[in-house]
Protein backbone atom coordinates (compact mmCIF):
# COMPACT_ATOMS: atom_id res chain seq x y z
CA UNK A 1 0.82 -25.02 1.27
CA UNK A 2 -1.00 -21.75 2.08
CA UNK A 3 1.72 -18.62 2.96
CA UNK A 4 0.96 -15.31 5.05
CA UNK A 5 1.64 -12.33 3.51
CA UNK A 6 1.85 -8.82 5.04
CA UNK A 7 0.24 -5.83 2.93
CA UNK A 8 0.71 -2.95 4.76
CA UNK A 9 -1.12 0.81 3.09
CA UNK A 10 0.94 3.50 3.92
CA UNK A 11 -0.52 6.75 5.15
CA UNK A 12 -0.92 8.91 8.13
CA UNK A 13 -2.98 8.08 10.87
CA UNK A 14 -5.83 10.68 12.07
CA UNK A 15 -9.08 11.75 10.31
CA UNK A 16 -7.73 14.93 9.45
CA UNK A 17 -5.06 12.87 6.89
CA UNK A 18 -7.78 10.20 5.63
CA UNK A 19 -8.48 11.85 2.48
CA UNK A 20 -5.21 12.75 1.40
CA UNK A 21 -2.97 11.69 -1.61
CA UNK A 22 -0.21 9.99 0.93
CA UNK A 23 -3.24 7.95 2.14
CA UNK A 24 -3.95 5.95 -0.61
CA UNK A 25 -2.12 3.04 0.69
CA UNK A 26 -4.33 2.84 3.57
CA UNK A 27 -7.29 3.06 1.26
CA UNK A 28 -6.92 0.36 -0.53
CA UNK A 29 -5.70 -2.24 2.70
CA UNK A 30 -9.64 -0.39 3.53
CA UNK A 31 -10.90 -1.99 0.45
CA UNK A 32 -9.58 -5.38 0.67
CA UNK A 33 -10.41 -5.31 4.09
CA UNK A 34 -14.31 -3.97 3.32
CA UNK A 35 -14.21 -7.26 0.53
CA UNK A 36 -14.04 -9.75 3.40
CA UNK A 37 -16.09 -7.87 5.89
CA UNK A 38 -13.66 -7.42 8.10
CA UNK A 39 -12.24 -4.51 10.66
CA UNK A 40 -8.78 -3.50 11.71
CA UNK A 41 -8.17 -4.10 15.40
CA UNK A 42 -5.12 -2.83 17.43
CA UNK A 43 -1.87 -5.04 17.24
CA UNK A 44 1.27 -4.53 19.70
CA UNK A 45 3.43 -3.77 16.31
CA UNK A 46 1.88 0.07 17.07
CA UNK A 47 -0.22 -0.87 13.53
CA UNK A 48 -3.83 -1.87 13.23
CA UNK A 49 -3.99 -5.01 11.63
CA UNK A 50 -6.75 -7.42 10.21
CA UNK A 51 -6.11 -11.28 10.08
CA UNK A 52 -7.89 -12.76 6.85
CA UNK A 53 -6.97 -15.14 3.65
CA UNK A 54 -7.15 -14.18 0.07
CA UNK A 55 -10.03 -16.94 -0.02
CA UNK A 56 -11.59 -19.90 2.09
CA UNK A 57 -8.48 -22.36 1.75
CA UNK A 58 -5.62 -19.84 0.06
CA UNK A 59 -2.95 -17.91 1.53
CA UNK A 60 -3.63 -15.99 4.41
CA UNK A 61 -3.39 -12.37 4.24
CA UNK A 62 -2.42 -9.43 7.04
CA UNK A 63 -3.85 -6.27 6.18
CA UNK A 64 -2.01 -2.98 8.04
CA UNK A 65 -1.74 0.27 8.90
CA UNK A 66 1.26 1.62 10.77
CA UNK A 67 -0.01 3.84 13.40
CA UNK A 68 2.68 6.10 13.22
CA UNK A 69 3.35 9.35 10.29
CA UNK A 70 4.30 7.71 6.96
CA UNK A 71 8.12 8.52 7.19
CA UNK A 72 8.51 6.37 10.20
CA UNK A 73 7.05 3.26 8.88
CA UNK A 74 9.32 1.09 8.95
CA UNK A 75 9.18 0.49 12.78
CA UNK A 76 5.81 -1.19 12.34
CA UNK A 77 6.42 -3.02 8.94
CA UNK A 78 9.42 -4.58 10.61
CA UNK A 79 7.94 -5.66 13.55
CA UNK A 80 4.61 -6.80 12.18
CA UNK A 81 6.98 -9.17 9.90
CA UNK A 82 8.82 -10.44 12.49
CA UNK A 83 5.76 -11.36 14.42
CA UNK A 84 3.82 -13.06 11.80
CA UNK A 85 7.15 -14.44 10.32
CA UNK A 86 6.75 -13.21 6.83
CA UNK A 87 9.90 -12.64 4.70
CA UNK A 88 10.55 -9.39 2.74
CA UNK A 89 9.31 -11.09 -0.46
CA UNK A 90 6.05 -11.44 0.79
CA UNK A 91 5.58 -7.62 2.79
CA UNK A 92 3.49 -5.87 -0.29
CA UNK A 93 3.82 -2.87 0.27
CA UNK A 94 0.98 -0.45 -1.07
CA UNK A 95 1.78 3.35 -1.49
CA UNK A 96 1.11 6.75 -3.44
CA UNK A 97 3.67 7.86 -6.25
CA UNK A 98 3.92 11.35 -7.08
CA UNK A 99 6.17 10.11 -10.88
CA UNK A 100 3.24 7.87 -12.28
CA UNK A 101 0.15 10.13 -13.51
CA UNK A 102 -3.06 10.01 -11.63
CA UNK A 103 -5.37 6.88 -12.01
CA UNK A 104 -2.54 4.71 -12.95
CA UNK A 105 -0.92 1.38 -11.39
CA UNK A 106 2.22 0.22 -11.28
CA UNK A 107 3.91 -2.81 -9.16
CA UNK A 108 7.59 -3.37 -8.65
CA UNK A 109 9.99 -5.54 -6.33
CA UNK A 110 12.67 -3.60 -5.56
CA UNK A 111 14.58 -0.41 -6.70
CA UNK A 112 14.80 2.71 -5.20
CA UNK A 113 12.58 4.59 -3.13
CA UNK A 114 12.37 7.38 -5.85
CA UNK A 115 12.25 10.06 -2.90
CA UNK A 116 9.19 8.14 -0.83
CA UNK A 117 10.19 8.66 2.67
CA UNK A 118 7.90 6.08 3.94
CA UNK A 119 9.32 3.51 1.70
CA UNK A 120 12.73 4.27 2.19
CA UNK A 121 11.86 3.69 5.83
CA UNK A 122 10.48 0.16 5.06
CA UNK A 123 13.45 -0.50 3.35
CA UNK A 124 15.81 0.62 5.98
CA UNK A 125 13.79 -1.15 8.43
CA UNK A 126 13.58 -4.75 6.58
CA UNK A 127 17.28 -3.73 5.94
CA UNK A 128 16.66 -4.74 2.35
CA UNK A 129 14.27 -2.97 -0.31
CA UNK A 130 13.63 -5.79 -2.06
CA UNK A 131 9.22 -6.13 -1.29
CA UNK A 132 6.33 -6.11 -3.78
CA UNK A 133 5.03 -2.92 -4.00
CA UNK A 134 2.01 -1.37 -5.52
CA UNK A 135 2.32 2.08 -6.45
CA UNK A 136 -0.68 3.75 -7.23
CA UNK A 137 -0.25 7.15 -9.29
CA UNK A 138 -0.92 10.46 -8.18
CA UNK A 139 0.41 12.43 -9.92
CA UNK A 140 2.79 15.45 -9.96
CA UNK A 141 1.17 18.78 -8.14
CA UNK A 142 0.44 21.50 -10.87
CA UNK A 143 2.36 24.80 -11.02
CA UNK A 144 4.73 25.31 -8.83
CA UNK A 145 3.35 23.35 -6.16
CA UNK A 146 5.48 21.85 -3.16
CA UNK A 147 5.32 18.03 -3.86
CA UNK A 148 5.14 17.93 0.21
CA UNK A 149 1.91 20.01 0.24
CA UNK A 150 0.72 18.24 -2.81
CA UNK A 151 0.37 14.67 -0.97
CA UNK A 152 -0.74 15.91 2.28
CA UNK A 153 -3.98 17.68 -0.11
CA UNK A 154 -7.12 16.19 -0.44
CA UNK A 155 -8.35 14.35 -3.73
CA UNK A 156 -9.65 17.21 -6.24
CA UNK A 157 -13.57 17.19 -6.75
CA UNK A 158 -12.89 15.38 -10.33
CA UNK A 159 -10.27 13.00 -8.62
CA UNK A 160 -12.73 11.60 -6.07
CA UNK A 161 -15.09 10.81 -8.74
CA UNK A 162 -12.56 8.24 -9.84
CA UNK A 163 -10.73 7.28 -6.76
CA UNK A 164 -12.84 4.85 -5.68
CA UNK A 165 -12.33 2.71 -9.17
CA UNK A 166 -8.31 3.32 -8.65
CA UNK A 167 -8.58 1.60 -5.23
CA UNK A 168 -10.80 -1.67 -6.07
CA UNK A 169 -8.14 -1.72 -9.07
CA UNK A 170 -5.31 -1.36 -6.74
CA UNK A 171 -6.95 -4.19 -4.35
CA UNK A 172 -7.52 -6.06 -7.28
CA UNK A 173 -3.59 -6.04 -7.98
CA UNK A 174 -2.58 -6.93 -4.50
CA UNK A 175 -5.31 -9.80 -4.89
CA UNK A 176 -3.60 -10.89 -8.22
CA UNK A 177 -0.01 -10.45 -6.81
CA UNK A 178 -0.63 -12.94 -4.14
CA UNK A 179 -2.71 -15.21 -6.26
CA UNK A 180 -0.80 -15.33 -9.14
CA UNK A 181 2.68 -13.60 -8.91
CA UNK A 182 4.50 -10.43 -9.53
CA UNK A 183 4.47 -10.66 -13.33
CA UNK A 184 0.92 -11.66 -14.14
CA UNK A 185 -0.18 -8.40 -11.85
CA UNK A 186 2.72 -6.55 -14.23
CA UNK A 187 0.92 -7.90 -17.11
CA UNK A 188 -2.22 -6.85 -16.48
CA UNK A 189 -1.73 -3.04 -15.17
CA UNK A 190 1.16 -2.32 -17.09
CA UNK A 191 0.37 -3.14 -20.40
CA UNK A 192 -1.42 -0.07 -22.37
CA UNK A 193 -5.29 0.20 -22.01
C-alpha cells in the first residue's frame, strides 16, 4: 500500500539566501520537484509545499520548504506532518553539513544535530530526532572563517560548477530512500567511489 512521505529542504526563504550553502536543502526538494514538473504552491503549515508520488502508482511524496529562517523550522515540519499524517520515520529531512567535505552525501536516521540549528529545531519540534536525513557536504569554511558566515556565502565559482551534479545526486538519494530504504541509499553514497 502506497505511504506519504514528507521531504522537507531546509534553507532560508528570500532570493537574497537562494544561493547559499544553508540552502542546499531547498535545492534539491527544487530538483525533485523540477523531475516531475511540478511547482511549490503556498500551504497553511507557513511552508510551500508540492503534492506528487515518487512514480505513477508508488508512494506519494510532499516536497517543502518552511517559509520561515532555517533555525525555526521545526514549526512548519511539525505541522506539515501533522496535516498530511506522516510519522517521524517518514519526514526526510534534507540539509547542508558543514563536518562532511564538499560534494559528498551522507544519510542518517537519528543522532545528534551536530550543531545544525535547523535540525535541532525539527527535532525539538517532532519531539523526537529520530527522521531520515540527507546531509549533503559542504564543507568546513577555510582559514579562520566564522562557520555562521560560511553557510550564509554563496557557492565558490569552482563549487557551482559541480553543485548542480551534488543536487540530482542528493535527489537521487531521497528517491532511493523512499524506494528502497535507508540502507540501500547508505550503500550506495557511503561506500568509497
Amino acid at each position: 500500500m502506497a505511504q506519504t512521505w514528507l521531504v522537507i529542504g531546509l534553507g532560508n526563504p528570500g532570493p537574497q539566501y537562494a544561493a547559499t550553502r544553508h540552502n542546499v536543502g531547498q535545492l534539491v526538494v527544487d530538483e525533485l520537484a523540477a523531475r516531475r514538473g511540478e511547482s511549490f504552491r503556498a500551504h497553511k503549515a507557513n511552508a510551500r509545499v508540492v503534492e506528487t508520488w515518487l512514480r505513477p502508482g508508488a508512494d506519494r511524496l510532499v516536497l517543502a520548504k518552511p517559509n520561515t529562517f532555517m533555525n525555526v523550522s521545526g514549526g512548519p515540519a511539525a505541522n506539515l506532518a501533522r496535516f498530511y499524517d506522516v510519522p517521524p520515520e517518514r519526514v526526510i529531512v534534507v540539509h547542508d553539513e558543514l563536518d562532511i567535505p564538499f560534494d559528498t552525501l551522507k544519510l542518517k536516521t537519528g543522532g545528534g544535530h551536530g550543531g545544525h540549528n535547523g535540525v535541532r529545531d525539527v527535532a525539538k519540534a517532532l519531539g523526537t530526532p529520530e527522521f531520515p536525513r540527507v546531509r549533503v557536504g559542504i564543507g568546513r569554511p577555510p582559514g579562520r572563517q566564522d562557520p555562521a558566515d560560511w553557510v550564509l556565502d554563496p557557492f565558490s565559482v569552482s563549487d557551482r560548477k559541480v553543485l548542480p551534479a551534488l543536487v540530482s545526486e542528493a535527489a537521487d538519494a531521497v528517491e532511493l530512500l523512499v524506494d528502497e530504504g535507508l540502507l540501500a541509499a547508505q550503500q550506495r553514497w557511503h561506500a568509497p567511489r
